[in-house]
C-alpha atoms as a PDB file:
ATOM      1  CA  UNK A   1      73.543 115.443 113.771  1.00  0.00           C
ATOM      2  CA  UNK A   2      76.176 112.479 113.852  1.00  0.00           C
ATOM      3  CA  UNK A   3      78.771 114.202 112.049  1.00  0.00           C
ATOM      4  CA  UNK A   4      78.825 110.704 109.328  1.00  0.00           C
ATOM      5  CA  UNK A   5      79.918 111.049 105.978  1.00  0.00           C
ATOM      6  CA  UNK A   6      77.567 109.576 104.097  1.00  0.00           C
ATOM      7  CA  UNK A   7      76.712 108.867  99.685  1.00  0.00           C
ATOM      8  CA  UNK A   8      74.399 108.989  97.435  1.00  0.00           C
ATOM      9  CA  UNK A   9      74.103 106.869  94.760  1.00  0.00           C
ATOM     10  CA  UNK A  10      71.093 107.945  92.440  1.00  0.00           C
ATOM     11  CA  UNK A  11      71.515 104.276  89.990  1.00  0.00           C
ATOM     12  CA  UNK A  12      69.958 102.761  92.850  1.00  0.00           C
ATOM     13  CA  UNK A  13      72.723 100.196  93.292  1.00  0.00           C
ATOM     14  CA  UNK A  14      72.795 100.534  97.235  1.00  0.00           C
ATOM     15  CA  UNK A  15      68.873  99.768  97.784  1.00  0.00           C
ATOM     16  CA  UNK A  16      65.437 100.811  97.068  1.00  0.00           C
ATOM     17  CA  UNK A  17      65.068 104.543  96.247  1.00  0.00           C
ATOM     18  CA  UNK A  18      68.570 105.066  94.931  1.00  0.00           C
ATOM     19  CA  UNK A  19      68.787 108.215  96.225  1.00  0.00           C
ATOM     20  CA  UNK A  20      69.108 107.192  99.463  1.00  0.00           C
ATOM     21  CA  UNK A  21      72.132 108.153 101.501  1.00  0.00           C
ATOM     22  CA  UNK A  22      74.211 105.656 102.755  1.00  0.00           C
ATOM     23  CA  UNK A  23      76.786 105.933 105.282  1.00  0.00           C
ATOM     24  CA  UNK A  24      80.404 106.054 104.445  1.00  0.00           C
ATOM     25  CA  UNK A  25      82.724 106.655 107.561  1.00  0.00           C
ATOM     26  CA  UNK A  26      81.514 107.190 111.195  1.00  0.00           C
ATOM     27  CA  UNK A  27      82.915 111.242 110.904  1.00  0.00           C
ATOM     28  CA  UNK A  28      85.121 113.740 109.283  1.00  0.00           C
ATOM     29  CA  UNK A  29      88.216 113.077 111.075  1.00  0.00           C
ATOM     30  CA  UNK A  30      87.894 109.057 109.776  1.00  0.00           C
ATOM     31  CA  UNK A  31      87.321 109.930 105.922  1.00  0.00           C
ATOM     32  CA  UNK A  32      89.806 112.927 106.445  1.00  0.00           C
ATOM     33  CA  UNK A  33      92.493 109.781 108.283  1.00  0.00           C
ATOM     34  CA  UNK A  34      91.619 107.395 105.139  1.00  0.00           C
ATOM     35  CA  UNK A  35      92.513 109.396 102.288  1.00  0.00           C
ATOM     36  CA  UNK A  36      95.550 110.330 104.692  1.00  0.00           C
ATOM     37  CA  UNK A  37      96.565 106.249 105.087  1.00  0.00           C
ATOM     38  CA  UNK A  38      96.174 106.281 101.097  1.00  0.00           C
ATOM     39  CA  UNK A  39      98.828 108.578 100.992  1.00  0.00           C
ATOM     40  CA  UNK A  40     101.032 107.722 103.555  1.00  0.00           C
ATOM     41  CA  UNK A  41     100.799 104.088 102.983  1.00  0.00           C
ATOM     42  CA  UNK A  42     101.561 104.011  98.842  1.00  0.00           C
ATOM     43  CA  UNK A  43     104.842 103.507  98.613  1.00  0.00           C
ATOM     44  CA  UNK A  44     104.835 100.478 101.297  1.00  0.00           C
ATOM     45  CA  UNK A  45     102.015  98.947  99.423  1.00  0.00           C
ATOM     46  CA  UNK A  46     103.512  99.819  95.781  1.00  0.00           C
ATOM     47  CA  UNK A  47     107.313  98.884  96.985  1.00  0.00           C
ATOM     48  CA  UNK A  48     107.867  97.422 100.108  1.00  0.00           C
ATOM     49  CA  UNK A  49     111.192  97.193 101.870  1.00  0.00           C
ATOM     50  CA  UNK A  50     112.287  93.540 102.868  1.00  0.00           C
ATOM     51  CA  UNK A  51     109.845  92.676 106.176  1.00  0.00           C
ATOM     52  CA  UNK A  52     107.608  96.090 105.454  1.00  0.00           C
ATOM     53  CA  UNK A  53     104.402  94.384 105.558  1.00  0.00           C
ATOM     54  CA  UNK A  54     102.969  96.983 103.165  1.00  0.00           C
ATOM     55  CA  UNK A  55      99.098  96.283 102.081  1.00  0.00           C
ATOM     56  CA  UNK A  56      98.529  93.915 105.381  1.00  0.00           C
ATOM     57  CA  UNK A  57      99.737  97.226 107.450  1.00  0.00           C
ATOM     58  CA  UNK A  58      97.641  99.933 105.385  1.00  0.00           C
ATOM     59  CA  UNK A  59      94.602  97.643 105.748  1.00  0.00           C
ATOM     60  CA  UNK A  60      95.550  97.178 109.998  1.00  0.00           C
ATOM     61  CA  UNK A  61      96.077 101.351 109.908  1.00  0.00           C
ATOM     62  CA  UNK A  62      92.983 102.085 108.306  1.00  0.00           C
ATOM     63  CA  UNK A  63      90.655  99.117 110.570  1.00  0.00           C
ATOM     64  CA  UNK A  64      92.159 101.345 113.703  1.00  0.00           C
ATOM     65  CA  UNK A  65      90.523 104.332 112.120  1.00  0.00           C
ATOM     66  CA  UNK A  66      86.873 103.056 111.527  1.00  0.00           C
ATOM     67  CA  UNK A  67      86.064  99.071 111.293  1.00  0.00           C
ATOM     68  CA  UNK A  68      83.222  99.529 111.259  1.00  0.00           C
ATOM     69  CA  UNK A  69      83.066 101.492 107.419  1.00  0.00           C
ATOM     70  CA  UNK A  70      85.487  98.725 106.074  1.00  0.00           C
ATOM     71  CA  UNK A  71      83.057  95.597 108.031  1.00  0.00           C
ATOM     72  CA  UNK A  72      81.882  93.036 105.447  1.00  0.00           C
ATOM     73  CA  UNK A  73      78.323  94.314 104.404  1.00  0.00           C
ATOM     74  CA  UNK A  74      78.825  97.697 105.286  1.00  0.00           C
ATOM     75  CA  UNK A  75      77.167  99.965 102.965  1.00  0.00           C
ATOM     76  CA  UNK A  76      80.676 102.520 102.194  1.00  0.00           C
ATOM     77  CA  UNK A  77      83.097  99.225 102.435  1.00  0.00           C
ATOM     78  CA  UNK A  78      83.301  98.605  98.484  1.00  0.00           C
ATOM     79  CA  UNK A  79      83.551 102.473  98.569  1.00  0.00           C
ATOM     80  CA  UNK A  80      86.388 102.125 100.170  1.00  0.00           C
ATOM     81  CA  UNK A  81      87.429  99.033  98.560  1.00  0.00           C
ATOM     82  CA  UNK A  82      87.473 101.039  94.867  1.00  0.00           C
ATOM     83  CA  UNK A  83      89.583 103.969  96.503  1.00  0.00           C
ATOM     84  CA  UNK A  84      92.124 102.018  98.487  1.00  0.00           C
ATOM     85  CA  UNK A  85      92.809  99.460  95.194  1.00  0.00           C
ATOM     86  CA  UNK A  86      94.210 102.630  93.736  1.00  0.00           C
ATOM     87  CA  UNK A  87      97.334 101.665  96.391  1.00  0.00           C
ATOM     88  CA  UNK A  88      97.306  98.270  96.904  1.00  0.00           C
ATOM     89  CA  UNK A  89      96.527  96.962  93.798  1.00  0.00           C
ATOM     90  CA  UNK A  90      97.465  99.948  91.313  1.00  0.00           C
ATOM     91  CA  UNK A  91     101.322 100.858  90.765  1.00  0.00           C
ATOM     92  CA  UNK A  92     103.207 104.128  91.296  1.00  0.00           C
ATOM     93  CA  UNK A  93     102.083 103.818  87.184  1.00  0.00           C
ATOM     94  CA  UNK A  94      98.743 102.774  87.560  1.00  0.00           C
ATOM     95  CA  UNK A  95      99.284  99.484  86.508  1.00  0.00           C
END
């Protein structure tokens, strides 16, 4: 055992089989970490302070955590992508 997170997505959408499982983060401490920077991060990326660099430094704090999940191609990346647009592209509203 490698102790990955990993999906299932039974439409198929992540290659032949569908129910395949593909990998999301390398572990448990990186997906626990990520939904952690989602948190922790929000109100930089929703409001930032003058010179808070806000999404640029949630996206810097989460590529310390596990590049590879969030690597162009990677089979969890627009995973990810859908969860962390909640805070950098969503409001403290949701708009």
């Amino acid at each position: 055992m490698t102790g990955a997170i990993g999906l299932r997505q039974p439409d198929g959408s992540h290659g032949p089989g569908g129910d395949a499982v593909f990998p999301l983060v390398r572990d448990l401490e990186a997906f626990v970490r990520f939904l952690e920077g989602v948190r922790v991060h929000m109100g930089a990326c929703w409001d930032p302070y003058p010179g808070e660099e806000g999404v640029k430094a949630f996206l810097r704090a989460m590529e310390t955590v596990d590049a590879e999940a969030l690597a162009e191609g990677a089979p969890g990346a627009e995973v990810w992508e859908h969860l962390f647009a909640s805070v950098t592209e969503l409001g403290v509203y949701g708009y």
